[in-house]
Protein backbone atom coordinates (compact mmCIF):
# COMPACT_ATOMS: atom_id res chain seq x y z
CA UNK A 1 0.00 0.00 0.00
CA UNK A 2 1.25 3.79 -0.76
CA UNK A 3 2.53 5.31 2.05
CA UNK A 4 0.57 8.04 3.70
CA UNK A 5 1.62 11.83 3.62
CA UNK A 6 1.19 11.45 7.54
CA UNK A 7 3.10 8.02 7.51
CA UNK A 8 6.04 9.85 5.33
CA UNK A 9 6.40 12.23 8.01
CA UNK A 10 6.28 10.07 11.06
CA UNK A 11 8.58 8.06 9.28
CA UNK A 12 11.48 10.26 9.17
CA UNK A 13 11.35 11.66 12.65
CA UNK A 14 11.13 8.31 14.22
CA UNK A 15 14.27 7.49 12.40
CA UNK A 16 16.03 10.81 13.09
CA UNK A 17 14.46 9.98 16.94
CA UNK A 18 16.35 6.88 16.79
CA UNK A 19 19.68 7.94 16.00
CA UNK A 20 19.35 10.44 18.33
CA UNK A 21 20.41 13.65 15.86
CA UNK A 22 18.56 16.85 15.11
CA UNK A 23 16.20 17.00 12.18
CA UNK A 24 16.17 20.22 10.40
CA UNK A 25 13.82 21.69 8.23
CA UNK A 26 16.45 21.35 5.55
CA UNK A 27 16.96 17.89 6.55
CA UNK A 28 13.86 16.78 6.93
CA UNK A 29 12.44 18.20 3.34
CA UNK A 30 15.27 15.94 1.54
CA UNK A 31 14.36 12.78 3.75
CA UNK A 32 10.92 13.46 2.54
CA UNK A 33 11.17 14.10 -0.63
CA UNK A 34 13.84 10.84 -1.58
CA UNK A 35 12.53 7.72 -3.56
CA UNK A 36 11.50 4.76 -0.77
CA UNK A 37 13.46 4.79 1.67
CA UNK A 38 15.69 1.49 3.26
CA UNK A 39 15.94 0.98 6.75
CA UNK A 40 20.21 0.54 6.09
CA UNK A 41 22.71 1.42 4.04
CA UNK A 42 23.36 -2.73 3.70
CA UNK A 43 19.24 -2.79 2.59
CA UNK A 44 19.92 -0.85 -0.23
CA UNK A 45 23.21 -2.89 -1.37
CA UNK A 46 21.44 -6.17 -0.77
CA UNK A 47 18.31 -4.70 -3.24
CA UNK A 48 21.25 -3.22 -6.14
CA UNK A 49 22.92 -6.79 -5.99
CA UNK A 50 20.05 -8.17 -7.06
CA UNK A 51 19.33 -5.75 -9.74
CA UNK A 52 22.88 -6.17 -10.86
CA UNK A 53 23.15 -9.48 -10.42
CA UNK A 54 23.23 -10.58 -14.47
CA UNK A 55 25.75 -8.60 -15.66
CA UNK A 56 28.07 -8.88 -12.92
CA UNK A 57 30.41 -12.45 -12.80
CA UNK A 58 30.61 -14.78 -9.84
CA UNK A 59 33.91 -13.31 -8.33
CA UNK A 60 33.08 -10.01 -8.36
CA UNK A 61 29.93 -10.76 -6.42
CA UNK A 62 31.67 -13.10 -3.92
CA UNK A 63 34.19 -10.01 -3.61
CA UNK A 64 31.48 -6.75 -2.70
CA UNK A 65 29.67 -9.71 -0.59
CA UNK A 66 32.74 -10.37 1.49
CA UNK A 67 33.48 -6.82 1.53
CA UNK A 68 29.94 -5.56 2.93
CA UNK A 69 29.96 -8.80 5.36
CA UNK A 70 33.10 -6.92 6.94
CA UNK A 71 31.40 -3.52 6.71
CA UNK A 72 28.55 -4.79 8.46
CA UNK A 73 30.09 -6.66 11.65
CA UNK A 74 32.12 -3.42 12.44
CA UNK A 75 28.40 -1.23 12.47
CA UNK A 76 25.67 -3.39 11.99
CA UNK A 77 23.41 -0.23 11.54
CA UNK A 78 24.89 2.00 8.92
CA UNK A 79 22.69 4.71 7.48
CA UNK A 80 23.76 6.95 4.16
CA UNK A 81 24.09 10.04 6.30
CA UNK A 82 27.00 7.87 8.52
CA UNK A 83 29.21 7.46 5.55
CA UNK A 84 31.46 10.70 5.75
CA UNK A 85 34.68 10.67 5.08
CA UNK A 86 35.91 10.56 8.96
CA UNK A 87 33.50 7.15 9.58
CA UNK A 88 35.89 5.72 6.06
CA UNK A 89 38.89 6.74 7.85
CA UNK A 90 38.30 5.30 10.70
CA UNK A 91 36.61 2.15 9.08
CA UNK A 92 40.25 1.90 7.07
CA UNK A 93 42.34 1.73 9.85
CA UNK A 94 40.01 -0.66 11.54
CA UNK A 95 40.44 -3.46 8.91
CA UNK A 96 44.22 -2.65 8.38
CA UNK A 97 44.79 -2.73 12.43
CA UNK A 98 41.98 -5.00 13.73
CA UNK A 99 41.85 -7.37 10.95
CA UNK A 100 44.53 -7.32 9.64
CA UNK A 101 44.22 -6.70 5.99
CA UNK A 102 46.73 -6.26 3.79
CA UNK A 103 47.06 -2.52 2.07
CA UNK A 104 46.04 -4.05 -1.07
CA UNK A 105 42.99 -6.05 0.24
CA UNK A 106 41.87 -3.12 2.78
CA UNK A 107 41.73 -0.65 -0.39
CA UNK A 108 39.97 -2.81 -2.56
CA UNK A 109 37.02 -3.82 0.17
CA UNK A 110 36.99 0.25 0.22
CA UNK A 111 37.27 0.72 -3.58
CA UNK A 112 33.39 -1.61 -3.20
CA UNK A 113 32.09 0.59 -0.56
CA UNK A 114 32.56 3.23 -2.95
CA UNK A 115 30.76 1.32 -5.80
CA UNK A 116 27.54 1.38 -3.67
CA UNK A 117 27.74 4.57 -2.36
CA UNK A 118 28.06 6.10 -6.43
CA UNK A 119 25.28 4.14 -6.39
CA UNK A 120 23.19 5.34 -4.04
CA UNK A 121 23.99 9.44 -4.84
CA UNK A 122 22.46 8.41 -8.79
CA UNK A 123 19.82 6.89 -7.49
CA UNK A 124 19.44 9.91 -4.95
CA UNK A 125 19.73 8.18 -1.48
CA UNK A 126 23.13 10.31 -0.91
CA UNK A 127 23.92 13.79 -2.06
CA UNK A 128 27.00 14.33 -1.44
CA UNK A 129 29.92 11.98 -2.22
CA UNK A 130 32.16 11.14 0.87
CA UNK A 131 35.00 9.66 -1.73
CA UNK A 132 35.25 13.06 -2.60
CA UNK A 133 38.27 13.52 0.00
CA UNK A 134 39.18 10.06 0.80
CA UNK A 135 41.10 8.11 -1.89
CA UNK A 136 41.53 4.97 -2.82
CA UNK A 137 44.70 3.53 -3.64
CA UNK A 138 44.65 1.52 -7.06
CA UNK A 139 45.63 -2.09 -5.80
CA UNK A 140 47.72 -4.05 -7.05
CA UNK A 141 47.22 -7.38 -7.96
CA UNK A 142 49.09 -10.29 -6.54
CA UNK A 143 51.08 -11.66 -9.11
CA UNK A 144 52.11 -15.61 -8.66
CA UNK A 145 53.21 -17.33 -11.40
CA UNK A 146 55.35 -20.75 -12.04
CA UNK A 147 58.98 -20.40 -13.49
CA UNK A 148 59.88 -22.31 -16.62
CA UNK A 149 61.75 -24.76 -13.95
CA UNK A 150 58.84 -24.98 -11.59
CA UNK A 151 56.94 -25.32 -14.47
CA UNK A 152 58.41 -28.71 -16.19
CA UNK A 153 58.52 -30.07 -12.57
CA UNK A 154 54.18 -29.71 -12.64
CA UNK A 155 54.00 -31.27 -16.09
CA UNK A 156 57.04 -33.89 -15.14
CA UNK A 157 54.87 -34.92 -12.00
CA UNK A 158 51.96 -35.22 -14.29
CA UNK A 159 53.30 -37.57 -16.73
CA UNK A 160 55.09 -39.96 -14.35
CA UNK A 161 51.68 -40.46 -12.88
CA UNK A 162 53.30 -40.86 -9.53
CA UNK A 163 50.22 -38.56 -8.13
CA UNK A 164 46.90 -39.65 -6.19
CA UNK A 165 43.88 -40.25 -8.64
CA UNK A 166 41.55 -37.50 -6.91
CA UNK A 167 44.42 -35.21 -7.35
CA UNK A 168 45.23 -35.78 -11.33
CA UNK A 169 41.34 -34.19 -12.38
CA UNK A 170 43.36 -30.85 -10.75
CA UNK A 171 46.70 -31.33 -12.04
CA UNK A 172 45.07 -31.79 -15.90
CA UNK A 173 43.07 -28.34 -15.03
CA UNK A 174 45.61 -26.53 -13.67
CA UNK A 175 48.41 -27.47 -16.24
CA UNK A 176 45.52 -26.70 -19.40
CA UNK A 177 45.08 -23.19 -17.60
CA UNK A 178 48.98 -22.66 -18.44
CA UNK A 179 49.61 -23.54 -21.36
CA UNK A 180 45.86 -22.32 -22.53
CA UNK A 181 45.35 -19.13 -20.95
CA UNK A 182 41.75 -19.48 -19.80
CA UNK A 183 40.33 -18.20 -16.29
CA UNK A 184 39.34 -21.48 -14.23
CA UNK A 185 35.21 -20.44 -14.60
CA UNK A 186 35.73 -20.41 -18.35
CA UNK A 187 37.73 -23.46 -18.70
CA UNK A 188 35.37 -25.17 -16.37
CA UNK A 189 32.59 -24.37 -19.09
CA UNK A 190 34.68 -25.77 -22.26
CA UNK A 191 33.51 -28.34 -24.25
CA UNK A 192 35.56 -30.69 -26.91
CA UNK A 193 33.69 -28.88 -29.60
CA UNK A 194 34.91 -25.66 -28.70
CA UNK A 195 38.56 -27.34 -29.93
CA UNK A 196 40.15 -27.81 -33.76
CA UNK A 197 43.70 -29.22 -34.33
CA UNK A 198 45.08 -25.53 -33.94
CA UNK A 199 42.98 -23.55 -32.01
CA UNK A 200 40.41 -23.34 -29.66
CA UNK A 201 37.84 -20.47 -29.24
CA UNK A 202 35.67 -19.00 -26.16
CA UNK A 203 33.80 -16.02 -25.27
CA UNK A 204 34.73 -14.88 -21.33
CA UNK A 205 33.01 -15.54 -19.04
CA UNK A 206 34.53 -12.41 -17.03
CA UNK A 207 32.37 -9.98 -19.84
CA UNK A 208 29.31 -11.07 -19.01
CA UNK A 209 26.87 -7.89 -19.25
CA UNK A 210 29.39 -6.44 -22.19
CA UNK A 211 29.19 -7.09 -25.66
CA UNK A 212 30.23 -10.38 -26.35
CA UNK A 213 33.95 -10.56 -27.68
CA UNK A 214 35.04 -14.05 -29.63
CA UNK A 215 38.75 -15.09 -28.04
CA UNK A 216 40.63 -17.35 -30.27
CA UNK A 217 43.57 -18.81 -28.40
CA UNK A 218 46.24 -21.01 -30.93
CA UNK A 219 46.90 -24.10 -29.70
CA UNK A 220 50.72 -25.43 -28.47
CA UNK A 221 52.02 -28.76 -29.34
CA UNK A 222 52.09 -29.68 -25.46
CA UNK A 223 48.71 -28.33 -25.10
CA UNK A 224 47.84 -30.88 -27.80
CA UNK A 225 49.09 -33.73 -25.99
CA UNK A 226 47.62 -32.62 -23.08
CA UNK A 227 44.10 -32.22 -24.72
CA UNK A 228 44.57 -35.77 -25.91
CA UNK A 229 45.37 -37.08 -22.65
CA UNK A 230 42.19 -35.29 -21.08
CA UNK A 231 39.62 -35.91 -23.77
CA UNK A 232 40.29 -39.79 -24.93
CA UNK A 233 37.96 -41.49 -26.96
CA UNK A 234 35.27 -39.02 -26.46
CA UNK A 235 33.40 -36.79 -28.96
CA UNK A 236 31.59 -34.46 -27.40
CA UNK A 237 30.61 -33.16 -23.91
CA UNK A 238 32.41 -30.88 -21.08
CA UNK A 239 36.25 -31.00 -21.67
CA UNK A 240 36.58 -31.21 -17.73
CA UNK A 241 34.43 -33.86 -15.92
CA UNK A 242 33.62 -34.72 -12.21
CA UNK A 243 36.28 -31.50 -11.03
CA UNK A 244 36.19 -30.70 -7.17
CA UNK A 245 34.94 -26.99 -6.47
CA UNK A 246 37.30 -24.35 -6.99
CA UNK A 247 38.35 -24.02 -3.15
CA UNK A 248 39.42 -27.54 -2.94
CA UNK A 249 41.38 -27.28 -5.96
CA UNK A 250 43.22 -24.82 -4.25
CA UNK A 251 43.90 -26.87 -1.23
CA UNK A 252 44.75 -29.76 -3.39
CA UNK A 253 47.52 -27.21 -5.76
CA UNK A 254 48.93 -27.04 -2.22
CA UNK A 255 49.41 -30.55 -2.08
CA UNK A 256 50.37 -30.65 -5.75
CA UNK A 257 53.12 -27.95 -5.01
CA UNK A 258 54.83 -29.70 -2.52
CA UNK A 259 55.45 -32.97 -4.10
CA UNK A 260 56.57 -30.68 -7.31
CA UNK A 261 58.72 -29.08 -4.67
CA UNK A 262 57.17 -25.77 -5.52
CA UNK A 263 57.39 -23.86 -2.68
CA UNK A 264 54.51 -20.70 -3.47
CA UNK A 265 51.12 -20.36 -2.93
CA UNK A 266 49.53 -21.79 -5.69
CA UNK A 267 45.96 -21.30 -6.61
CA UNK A 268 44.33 -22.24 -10.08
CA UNK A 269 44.77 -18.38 -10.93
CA UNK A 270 48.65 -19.81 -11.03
CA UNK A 271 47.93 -21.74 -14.12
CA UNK A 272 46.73 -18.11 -16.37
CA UNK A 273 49.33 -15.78 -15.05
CA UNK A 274 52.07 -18.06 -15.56
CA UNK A 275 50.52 -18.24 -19.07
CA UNK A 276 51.04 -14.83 -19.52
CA UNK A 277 54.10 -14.65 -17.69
CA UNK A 278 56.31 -16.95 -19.64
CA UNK A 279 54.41 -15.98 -23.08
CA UNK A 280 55.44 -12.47 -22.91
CA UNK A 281 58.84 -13.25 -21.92
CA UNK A 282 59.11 -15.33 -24.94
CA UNK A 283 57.04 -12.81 -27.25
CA UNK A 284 57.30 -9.10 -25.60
CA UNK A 285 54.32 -7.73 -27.39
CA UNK A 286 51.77 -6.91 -24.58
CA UNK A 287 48.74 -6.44 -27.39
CA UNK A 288 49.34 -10.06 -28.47
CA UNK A 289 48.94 -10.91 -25.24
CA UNK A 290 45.94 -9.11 -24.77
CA UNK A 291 44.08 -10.63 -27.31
CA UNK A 292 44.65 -14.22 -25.90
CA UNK A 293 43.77 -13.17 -22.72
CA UNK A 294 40.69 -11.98 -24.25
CA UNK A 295 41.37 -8.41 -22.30
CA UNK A 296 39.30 -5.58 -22.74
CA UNK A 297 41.31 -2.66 -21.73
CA UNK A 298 45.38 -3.00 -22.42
CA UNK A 299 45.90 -2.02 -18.61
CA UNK A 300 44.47 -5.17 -17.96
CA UNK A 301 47.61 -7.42 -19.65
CA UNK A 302 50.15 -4.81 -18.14
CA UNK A 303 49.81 -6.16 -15.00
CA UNK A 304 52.09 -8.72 -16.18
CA UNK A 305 55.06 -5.94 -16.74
CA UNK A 306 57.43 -8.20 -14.48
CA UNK A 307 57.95 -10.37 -17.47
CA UNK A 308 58.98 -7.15 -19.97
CA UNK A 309 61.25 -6.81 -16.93
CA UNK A 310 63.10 -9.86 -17.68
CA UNK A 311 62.74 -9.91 -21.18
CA UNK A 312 65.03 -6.58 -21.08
CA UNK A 313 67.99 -8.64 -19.80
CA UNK A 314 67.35 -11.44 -21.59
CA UNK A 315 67.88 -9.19 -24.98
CA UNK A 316 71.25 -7.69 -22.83
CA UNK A 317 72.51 -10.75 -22.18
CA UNK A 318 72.66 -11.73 -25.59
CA UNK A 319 75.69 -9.53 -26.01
CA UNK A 320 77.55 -11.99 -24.25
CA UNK A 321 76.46 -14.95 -25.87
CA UNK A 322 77.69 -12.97 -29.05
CA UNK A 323 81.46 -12.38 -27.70
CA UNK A 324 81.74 -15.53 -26.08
């Protein structure tokens, strides 16, 4: 039912009442005149999420729900007009200092506060925009990638078969990720028809919501014996069958790691960056690169600099190889 004129008003002084803060005329003419209100700040995330919810990927949504989780133990009652820039301060140091978070991780939970607070000023819940004077830092992402070495040792422990059957579904994932580039949510999706003899092709999962973009990835000659190895006899179907969820995956790379005698925390996000890692070492053209990684934006494939890095000595070195 509408809400009464009568009802409007009581409604915002009870909640002013509440919080135990003076209501202005000023104030209480833009309560009254915003679109319906939610009880919470969280109210109004929970409701955008859902509106959102198809054009955003699986990540990303696990990420702002983690992020608002932490938001809401620290003050379970957050209204719009408590998010100034002195309550982000303080929230900041609170998850640096009280939990513990890494710079990185503590700016991006606050870089998805800020998504829902944009949010809210557009869709006129806020007016003015407390990011204004509180920045936050770009993160950086946490590179981990396999040397060539470390590398051969994976695939070595792979074809010697001296590995436990409920961890070889794993290895076979993790080892197509890096020598095939894909994310683990897109590989998980592949099918053998998705494959020829030299190439395979995809569209992202990751640009869901976007216009769709074709990614054509060649294929290697040890990604074709790999391929054989994984897809037998069969003709058609899910490339990857029966895998564990992505979590235990990860526990069982940890396991994986260690008899490789590997010693970094590997994840299946190991398997694409070393992709990229070694590729542009071997090929220093970032755009390349960027296409097989199916990247939308060329910032995007430059987080993989470190390996341009390298490259530049490699071509140095040569110089001695010449006057040897």
């Amino acid at each position: 039912f509408p809400v009464t004129i009568p009802g409007r008003i009581n409604n915002v002084i009870v909640k002013y009442r509440l919080k135990d803060r003076k209501l202005t005329r000023e104030i209480f003419m833009k309560h009254y005149n915003r679109p319906d209100d939610y009880s919470t700040f969280y109210e109004f995330c929970d409701e955008y999420i859902k509106k959102t919810r198809k054009r955003i990927d699986i990540n990303t949504l696990r990420t702002n729900q983690s992020a608002l989780k932490k938001l809401q133990e620290y003050k379970p009652d957050l209204y719009f007009d408590d998010i100034n820039t002195d309550f982000l301060e303080d929230y900041l140091v609170h998850i640096k200092k009280q939990l513990h978070n890494n710079d990185n991780t503590a700016h991006k939970n606050m870089s998805v506060i800020r998504k829902f607070v944009l949010a809210a000023i557009r869709e006129g819940y806020m007016e003015e925009n407390p990011f204004s004077d509180f920045k936050v830092k770009q993160s950086k992402p946490n590179i981990v990638f396999l040397e060539e070495a470390e590398l051969k040792r994976f695939y070595h422990l792979y074809l010697s078969s001296d590995i436990e059957p409920k961890y070889r579904g794993t290895l076979q994932l993790f080892l197509y990720m890096c020598f095939g580039s894909q994310h683990v949510g897109d590989a998980r999706e592949m099918t053998i028809e998705q494959f020829t003899n030299v190439s395979f092709s995809y569209y992202r999962k990751k640009l869901k919501g976007s216009k769709p973009v074709l990614v054509t990835v060649p294929i290697s000659n040890t990604l074709r014996k790999l391929l054989s190895d994984i897809i037998g006899d069969r003709k058609k179907g899910y490339l990857f069958q029966d895998l564990p969820a992505d979590q235990t995956m990860n526990e069982y790379l940890k396991e994986i790691a260690k008899r490789a005698n590997v010693n970094k925390q590997v994840t299946h996000k190991t398997g694409r960056h070393t992709f990229a890692t070694i590729f542009l070492e071997y090929n220093p053209n970032p755009r390349t690169l960027q296409d097989i990684l199916g990247h939308s934006d060329i910032k995007q494939t430059m987080c993989y600099v470190h390996a341009l890095a390298r490259t530049k000595q490699r071509g140095i070195s040569c110089f001695d190889q010449i006057m040897k």
